[in-house]
N, C-alpha and C. Protein backbone atom coordinates (compact mmCIF):
# COMPACT_ATOMS: atom_id res chain seq x y z
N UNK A 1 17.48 -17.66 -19.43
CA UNK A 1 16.57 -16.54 -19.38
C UNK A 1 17.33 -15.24 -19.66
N UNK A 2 16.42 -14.27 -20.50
CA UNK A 2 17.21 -13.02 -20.76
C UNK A 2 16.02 -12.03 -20.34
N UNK A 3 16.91 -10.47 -19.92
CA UNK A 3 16.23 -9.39 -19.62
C UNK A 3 15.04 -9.17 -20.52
N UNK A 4 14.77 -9.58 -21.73
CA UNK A 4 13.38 -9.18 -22.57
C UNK A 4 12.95 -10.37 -22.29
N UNK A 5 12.92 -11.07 -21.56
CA UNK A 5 12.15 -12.70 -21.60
C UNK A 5 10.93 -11.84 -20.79
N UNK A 6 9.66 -11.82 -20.96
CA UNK A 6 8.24 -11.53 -20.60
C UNK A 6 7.84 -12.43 -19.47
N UNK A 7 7.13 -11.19 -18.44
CA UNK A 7 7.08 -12.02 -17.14
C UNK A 7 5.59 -11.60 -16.92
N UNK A 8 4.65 -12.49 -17.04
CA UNK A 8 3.27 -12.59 -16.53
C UNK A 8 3.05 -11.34 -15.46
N UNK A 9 1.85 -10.95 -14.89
CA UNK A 9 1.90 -10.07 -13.78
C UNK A 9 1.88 -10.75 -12.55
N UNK A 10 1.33 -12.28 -12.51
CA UNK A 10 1.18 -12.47 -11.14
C UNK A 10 3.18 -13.29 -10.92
N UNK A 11 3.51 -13.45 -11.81
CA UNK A 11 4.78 -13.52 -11.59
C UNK A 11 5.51 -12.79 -12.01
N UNK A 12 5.49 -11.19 -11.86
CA UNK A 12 6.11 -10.16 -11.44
C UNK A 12 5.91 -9.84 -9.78
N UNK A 13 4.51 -9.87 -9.62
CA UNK A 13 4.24 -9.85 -8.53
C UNK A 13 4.74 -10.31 -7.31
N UNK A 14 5.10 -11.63 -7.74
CA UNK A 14 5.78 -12.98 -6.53
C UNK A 14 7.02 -12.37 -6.60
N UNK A 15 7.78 -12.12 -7.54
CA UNK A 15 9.00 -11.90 -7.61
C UNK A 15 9.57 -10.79 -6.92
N UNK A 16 8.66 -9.49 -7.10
CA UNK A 16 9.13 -8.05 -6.45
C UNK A 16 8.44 -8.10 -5.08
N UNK A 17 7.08 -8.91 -4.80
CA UNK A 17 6.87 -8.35 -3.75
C UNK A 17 6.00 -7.34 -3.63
N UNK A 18 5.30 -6.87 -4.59
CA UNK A 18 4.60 -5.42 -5.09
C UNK A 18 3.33 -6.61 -5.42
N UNK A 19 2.32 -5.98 -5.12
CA UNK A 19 0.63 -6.52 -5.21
C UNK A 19 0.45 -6.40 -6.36
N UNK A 20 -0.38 -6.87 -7.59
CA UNK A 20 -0.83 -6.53 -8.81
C UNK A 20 -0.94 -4.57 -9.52
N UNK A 21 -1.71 -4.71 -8.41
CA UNK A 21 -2.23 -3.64 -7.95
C UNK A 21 -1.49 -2.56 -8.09
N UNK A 22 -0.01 -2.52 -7.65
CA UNK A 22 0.95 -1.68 -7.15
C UNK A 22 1.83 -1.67 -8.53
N UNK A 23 1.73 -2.42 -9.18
CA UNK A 23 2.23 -2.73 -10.53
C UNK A 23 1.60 -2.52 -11.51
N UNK A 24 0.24 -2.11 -11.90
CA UNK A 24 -0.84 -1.52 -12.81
C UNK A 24 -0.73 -0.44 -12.62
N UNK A 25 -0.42 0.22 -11.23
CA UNK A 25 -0.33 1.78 -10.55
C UNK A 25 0.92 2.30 -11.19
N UNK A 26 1.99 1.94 -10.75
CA UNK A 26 3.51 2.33 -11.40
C UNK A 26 3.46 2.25 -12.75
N UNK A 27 2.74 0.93 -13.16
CA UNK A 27 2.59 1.20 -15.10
C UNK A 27 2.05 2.36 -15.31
N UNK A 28 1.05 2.83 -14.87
CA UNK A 28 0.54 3.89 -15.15
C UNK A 28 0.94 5.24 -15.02
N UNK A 29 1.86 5.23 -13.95
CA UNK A 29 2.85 6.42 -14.04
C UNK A 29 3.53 6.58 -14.88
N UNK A 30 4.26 5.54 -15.32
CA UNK A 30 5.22 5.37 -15.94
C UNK A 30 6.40 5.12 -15.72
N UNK A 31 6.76 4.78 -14.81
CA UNK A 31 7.49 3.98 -13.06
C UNK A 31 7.98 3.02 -13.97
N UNK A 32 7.38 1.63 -14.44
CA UNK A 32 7.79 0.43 -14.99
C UNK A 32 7.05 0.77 -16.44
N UNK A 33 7.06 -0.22 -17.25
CA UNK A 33 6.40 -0.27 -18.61
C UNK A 33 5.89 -1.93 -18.85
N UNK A 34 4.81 -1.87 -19.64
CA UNK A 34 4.73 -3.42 -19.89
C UNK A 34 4.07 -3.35 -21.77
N UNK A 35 4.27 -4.40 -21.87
CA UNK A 35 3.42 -4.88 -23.27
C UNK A 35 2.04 -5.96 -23.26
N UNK A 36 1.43 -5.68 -24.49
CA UNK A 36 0.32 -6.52 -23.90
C UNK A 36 0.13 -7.63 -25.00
N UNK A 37 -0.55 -8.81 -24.69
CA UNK A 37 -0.50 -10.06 -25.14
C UNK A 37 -1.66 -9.74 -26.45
N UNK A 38 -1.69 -10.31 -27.44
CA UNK A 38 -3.14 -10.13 -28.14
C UNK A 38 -4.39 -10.56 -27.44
N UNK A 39 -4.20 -11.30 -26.41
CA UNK A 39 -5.39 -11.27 -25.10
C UNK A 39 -5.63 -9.91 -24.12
N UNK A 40 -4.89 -9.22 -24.45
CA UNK A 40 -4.43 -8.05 -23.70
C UNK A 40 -4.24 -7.89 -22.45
N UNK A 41 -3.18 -8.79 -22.09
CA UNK A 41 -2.44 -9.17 -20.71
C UNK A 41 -1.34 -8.27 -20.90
N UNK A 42 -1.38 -8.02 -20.17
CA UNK A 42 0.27 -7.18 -19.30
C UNK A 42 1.39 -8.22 -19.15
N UNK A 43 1.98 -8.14 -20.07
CA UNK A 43 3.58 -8.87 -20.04
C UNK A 43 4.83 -8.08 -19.49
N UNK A 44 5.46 -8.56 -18.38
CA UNK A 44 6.81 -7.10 -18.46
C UNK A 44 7.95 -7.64 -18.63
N UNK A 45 9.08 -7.01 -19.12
CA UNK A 45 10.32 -7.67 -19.30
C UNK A 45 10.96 -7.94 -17.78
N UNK A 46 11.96 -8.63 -17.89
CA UNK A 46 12.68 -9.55 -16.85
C UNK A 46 13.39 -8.25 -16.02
N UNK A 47 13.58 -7.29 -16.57
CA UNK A 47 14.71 -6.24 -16.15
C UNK A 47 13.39 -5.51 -15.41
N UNK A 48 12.28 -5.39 -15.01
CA UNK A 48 11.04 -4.84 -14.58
C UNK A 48 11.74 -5.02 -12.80
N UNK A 49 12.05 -5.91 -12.89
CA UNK A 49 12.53 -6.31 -11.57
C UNK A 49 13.65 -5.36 -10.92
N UNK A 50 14.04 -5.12 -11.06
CA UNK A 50 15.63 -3.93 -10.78
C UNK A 50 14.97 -3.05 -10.67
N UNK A 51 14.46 -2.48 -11.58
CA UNK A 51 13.29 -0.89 -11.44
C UNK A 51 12.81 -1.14 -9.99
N UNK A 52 11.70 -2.58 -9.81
CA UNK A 52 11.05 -2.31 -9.12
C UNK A 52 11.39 -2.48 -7.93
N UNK A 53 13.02 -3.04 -7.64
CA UNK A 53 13.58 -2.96 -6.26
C UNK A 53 14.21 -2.00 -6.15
N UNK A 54 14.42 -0.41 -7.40
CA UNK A 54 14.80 0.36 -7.09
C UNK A 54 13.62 1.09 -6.32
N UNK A 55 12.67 1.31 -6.97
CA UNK A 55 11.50 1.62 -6.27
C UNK A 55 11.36 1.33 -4.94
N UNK A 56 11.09 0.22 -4.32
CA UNK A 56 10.94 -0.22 -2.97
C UNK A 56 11.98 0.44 -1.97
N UNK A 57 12.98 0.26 -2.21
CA UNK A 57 14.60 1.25 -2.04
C UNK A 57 14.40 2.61 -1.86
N UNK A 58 13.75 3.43 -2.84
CA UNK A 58 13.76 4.66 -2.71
C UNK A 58 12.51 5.02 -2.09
N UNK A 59 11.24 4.31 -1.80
CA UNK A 59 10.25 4.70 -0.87
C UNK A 59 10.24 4.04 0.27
N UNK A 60 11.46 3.23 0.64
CA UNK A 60 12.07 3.15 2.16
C UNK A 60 13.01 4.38 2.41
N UNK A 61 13.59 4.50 1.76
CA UNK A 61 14.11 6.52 2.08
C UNK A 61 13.72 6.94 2.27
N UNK A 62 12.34 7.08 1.96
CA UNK A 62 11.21 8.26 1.52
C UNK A 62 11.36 9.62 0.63
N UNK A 63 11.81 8.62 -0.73
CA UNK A 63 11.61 9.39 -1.68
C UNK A 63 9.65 9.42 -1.93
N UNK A 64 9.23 10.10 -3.12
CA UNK A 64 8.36 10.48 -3.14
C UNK A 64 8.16 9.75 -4.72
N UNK A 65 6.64 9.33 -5.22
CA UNK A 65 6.99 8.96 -6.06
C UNK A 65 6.92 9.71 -7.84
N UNK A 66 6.89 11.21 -7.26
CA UNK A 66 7.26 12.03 -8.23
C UNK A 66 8.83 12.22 -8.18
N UNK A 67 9.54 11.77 -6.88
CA UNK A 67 11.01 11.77 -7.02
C UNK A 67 11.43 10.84 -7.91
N UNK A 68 10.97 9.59 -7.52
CA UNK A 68 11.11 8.19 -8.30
C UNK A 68 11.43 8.68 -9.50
N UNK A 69 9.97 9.00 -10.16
CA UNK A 69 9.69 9.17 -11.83
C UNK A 69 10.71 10.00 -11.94
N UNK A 70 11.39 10.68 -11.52
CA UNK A 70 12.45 12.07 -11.89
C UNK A 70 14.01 11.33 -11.98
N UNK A 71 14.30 10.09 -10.98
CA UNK A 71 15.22 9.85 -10.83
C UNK A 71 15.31 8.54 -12.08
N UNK A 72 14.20 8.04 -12.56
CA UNK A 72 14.04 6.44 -13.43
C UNK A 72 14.10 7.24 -14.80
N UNK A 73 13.26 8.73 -14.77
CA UNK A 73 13.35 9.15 -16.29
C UNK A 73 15.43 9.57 -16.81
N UNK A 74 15.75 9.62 -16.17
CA UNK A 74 17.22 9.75 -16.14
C UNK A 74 18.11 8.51 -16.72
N UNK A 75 17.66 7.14 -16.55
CA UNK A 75 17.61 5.85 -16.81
C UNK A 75 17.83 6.05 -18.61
N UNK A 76 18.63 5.17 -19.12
CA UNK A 76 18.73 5.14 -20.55
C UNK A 76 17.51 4.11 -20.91
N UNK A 77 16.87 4.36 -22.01
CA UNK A 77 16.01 3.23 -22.66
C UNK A 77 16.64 2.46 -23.59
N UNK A 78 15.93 1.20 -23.32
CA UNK A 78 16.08 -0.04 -24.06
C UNK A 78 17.59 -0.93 -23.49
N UNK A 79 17.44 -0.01 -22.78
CA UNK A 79 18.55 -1.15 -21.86
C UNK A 79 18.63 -1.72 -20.27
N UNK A 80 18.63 -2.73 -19.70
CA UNK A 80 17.91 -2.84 -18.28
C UNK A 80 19.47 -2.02 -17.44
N UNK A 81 19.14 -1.36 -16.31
CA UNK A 81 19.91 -0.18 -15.77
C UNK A 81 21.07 -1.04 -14.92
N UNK A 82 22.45 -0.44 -14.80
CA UNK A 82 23.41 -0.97 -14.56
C UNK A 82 23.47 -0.66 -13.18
N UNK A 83 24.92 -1.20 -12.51
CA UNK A 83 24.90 -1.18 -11.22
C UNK A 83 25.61 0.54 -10.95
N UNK A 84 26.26 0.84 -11.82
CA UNK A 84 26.63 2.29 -12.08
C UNK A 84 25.60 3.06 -12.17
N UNK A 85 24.71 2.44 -12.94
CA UNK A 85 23.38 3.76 -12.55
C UNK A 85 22.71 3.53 -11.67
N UNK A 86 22.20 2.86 -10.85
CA UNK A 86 21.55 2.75 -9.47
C UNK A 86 22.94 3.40 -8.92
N UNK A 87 23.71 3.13 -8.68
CA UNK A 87 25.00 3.65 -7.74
C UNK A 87 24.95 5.63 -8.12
N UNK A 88 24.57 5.95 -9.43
CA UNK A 88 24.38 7.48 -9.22
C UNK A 88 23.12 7.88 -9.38
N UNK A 89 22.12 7.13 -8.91
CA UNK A 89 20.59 7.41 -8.48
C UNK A 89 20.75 7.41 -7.15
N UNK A 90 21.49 6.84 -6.44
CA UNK A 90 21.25 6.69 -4.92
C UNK A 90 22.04 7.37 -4.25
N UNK A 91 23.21 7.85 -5.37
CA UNK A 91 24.53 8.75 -3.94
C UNK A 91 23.89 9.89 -3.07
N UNK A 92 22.96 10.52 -3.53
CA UNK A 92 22.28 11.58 -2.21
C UNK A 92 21.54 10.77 -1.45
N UNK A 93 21.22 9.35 -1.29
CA UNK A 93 20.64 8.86 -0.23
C UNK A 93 20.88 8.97 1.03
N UNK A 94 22.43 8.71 1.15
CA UNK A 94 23.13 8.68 2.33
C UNK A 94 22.73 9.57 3.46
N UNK A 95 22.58 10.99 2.77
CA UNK A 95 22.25 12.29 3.75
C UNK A 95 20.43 12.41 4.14
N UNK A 96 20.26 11.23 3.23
CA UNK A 96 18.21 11.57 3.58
C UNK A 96 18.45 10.54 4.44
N UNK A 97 19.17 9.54 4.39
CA UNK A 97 19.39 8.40 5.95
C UNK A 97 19.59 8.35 6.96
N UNK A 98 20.89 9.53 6.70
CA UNK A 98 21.43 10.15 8.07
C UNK A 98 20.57 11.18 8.92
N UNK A 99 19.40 12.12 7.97
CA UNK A 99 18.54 12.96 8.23
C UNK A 99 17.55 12.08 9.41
N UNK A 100 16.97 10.57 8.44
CA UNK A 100 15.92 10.26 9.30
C UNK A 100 16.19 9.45 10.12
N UNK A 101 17.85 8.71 10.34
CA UNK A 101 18.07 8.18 11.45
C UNK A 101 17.81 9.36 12.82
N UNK A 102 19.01 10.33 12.63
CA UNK A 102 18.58 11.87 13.60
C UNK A 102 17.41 12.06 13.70
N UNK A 103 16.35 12.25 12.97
CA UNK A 103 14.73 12.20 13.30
C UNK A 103 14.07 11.66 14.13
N UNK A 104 14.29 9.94 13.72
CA UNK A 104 14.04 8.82 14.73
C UNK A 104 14.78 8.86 16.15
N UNK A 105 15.97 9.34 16.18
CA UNK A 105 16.04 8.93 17.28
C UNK A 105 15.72 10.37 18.04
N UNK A 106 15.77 11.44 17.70
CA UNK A 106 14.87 12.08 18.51
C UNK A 106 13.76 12.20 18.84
N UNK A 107 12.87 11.85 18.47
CA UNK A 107 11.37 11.09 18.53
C UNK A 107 11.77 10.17 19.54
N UNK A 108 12.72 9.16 19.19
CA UNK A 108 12.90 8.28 20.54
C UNK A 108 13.24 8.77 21.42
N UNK A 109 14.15 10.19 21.83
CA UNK A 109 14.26 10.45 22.95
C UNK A 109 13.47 11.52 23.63
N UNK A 110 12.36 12.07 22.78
CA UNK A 110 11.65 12.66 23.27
C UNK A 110 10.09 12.08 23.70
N UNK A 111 10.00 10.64 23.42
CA UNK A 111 9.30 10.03 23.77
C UNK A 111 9.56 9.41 25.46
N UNK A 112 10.69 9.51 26.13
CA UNK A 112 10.84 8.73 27.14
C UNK A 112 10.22 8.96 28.29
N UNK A 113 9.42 9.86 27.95
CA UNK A 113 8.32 10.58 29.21
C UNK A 113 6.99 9.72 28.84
N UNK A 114 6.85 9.36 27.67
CA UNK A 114 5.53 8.58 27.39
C UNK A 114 5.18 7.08 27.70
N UNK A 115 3.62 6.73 27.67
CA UNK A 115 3.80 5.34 27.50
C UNK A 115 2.33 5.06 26.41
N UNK A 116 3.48 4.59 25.58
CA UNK A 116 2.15 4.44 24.48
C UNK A 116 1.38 5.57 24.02
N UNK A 117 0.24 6.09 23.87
CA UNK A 117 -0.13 7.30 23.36
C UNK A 117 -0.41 8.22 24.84
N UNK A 118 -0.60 7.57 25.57
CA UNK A 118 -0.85 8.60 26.32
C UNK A 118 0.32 9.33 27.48
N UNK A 119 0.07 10.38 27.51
CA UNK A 119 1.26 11.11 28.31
C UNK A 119 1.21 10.96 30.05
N UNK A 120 2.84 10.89 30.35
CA UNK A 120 2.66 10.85 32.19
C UNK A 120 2.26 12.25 32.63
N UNK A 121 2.57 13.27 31.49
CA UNK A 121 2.05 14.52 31.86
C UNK A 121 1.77 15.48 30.42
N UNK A 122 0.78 16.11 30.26
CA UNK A 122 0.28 16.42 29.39
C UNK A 122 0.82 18.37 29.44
N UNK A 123 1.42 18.52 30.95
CA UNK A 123 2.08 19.93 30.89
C UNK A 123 3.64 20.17 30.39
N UNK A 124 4.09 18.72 30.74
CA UNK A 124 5.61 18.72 29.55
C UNK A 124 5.66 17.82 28.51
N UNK A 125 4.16 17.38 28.00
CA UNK A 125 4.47 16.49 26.46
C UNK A 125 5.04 17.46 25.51
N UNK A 126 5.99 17.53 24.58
CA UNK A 126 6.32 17.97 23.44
C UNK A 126 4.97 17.68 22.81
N UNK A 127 4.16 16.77 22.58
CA UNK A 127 3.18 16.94 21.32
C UNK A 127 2.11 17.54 21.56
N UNK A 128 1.77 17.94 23.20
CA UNK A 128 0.29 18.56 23.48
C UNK A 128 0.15 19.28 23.03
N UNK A 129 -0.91 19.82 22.40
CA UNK A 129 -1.73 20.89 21.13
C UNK A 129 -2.83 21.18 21.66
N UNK A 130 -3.39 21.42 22.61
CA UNK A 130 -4.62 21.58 23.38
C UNK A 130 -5.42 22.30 23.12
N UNK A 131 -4.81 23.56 22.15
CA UNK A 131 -5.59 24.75 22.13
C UNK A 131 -5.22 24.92 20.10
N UNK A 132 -4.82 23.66 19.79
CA UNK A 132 -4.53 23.35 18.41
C UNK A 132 -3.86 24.72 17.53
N UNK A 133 -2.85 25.34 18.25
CA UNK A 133 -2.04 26.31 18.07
C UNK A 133 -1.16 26.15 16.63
N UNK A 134 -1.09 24.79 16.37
CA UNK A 134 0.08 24.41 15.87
C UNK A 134 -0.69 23.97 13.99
N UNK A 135 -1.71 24.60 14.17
CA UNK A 135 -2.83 24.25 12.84
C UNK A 135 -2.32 25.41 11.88
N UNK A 136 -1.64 27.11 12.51
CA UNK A 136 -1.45 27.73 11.25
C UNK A 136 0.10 27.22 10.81
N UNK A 137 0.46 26.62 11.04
CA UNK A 137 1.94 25.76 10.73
C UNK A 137 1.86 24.71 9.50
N UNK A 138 0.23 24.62 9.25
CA UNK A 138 0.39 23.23 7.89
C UNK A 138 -0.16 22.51 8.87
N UNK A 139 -0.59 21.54 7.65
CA UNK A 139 -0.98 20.31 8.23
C UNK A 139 -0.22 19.43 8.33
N UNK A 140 -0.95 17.62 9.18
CA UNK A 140 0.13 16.86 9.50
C UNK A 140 0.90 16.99 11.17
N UNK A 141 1.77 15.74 11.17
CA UNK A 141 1.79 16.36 13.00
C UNK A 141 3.24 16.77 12.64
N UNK A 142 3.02 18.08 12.94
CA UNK A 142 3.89 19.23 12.83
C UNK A 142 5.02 19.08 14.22
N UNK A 143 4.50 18.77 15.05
CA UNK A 143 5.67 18.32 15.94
C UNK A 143 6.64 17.36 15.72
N UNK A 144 6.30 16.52 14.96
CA UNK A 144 7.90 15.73 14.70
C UNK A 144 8.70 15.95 13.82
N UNK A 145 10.17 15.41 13.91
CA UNK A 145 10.55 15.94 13.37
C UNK A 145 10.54 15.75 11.64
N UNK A 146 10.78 16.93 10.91
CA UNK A 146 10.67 17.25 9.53
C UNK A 146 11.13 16.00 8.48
N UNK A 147 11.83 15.49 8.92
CA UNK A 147 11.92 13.98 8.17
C UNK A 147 10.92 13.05 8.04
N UNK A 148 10.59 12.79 9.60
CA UNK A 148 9.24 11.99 9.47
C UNK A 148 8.37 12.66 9.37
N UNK A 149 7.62 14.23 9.05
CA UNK A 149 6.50 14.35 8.59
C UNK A 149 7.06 14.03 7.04
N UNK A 150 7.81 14.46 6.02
CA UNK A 150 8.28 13.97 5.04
C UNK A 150 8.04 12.67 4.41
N UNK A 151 8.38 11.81 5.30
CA UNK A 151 8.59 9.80 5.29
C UNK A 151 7.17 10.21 4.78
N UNK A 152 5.91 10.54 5.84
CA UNK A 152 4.68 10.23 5.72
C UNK A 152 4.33 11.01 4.44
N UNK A 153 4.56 12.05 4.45
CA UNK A 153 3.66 12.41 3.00
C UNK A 153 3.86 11.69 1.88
N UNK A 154 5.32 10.70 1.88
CA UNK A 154 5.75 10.84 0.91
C UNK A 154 5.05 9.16 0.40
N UNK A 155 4.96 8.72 1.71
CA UNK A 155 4.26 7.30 1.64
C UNK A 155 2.65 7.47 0.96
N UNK A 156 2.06 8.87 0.90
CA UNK A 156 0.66 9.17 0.57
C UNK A 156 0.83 9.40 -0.92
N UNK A 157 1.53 9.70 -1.56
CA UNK A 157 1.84 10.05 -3.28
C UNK A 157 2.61 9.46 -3.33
C-alpha cells in the first residue's frame, strides 16, 4: 500500500476514528481533501490519515479549527507531511498544555468546597453569580479559568 492508494469514506472513518460526518465537514473546510469516483464517491488518499490524527491532536489542545486550517495550510502539497513537520506544527503546544494543566488543576482546587453542582455554601462559592454581575465580562462561564473557557469555545468552531 502507498500514500495515494484511495481510501473509501467509511474506511477512513474506521481508521481515524472521525464519523463520516466529521470528514465531509473538514473536507469542506479544507482541513483534508478528497477525490471523487465517477459515481461521485469521496475517495481520500492514504496520507488523509496523519492530517487527521493531526487534527484530533490539536483539538485535544484546544486548538481551534481556524487554528488547524492556519497550521495544515503551512503543510507542503502533494506530499503526505513528515515527522519534521508535525514536530514544527506542534512546538508551541507544550505552553497551551502547561496553560491547561494549571487551569485544571485550579478548578480542581477550587472545587474542594463542592459536591457535584451544588455548593456547601453558596456565600464562599467562587462561581456564585446571583445577581449575574459577571454578564458585562462576555459570555460563557467567565469564572474559570481562561484556558478552559478557551478548550470550550474552541470545541464549538
Amino acid at each position: 500500500m502507498h500514500t495515494r492508494d484511495l481510501l473509501a469514506v467509511g474506511e477512513v472513518a474506521r481508521r481515524s476514528g472521525f464519523a463520516p460526518s466529521a470528514l465531509r465537514y473538514y473536507d469542506s473546510l479544507g482541513l483534508i481533501s478528497s477525490t471523487r469516483t465517477t459515481g461521485d464517491q469521496r475517495r481520500y488518499e492514504r496520507g488523509v490519515l496523519r492530517r487527521l490524527a493531526f487534527i484530533r491532536a490539536a483539538r485535544n489542545v484546544g486548538l481551534t479549527l481556524d487554528e488547524i486550517a492556519e497550521a495544515l495550510a503551512t503543510l507542503p502539497q502533494g506530499r503526505t507531511p513528515t515527522k519534521s513537520d508535525w514536530n514544527r506544527l506542534s512546538r508551541g503546544w507544550k505552553d497551551r498544555i502547561n496553560e491547561q494543566i494549571q487551569a485544571l488543576e485550579t478548578l480542581r482546587d477550587d472545587l474542594d468546597s463542592c459536591i457535584g453542582c451544588g455548593c456547601l455554601s453558596l456565600r464562599t462559592c467562587t462561581f456564585s453569580n446571583p445577581n449575574d454581575d459577571v454578564a458585562s465580562h462576555g459570555s460563557g462561564a467567565r469564572y474559570l479559568p481562561r484556558r478552559l473557557r478557551a478548550a470550550d469555545a474552541a470545541s464549538s468552531g
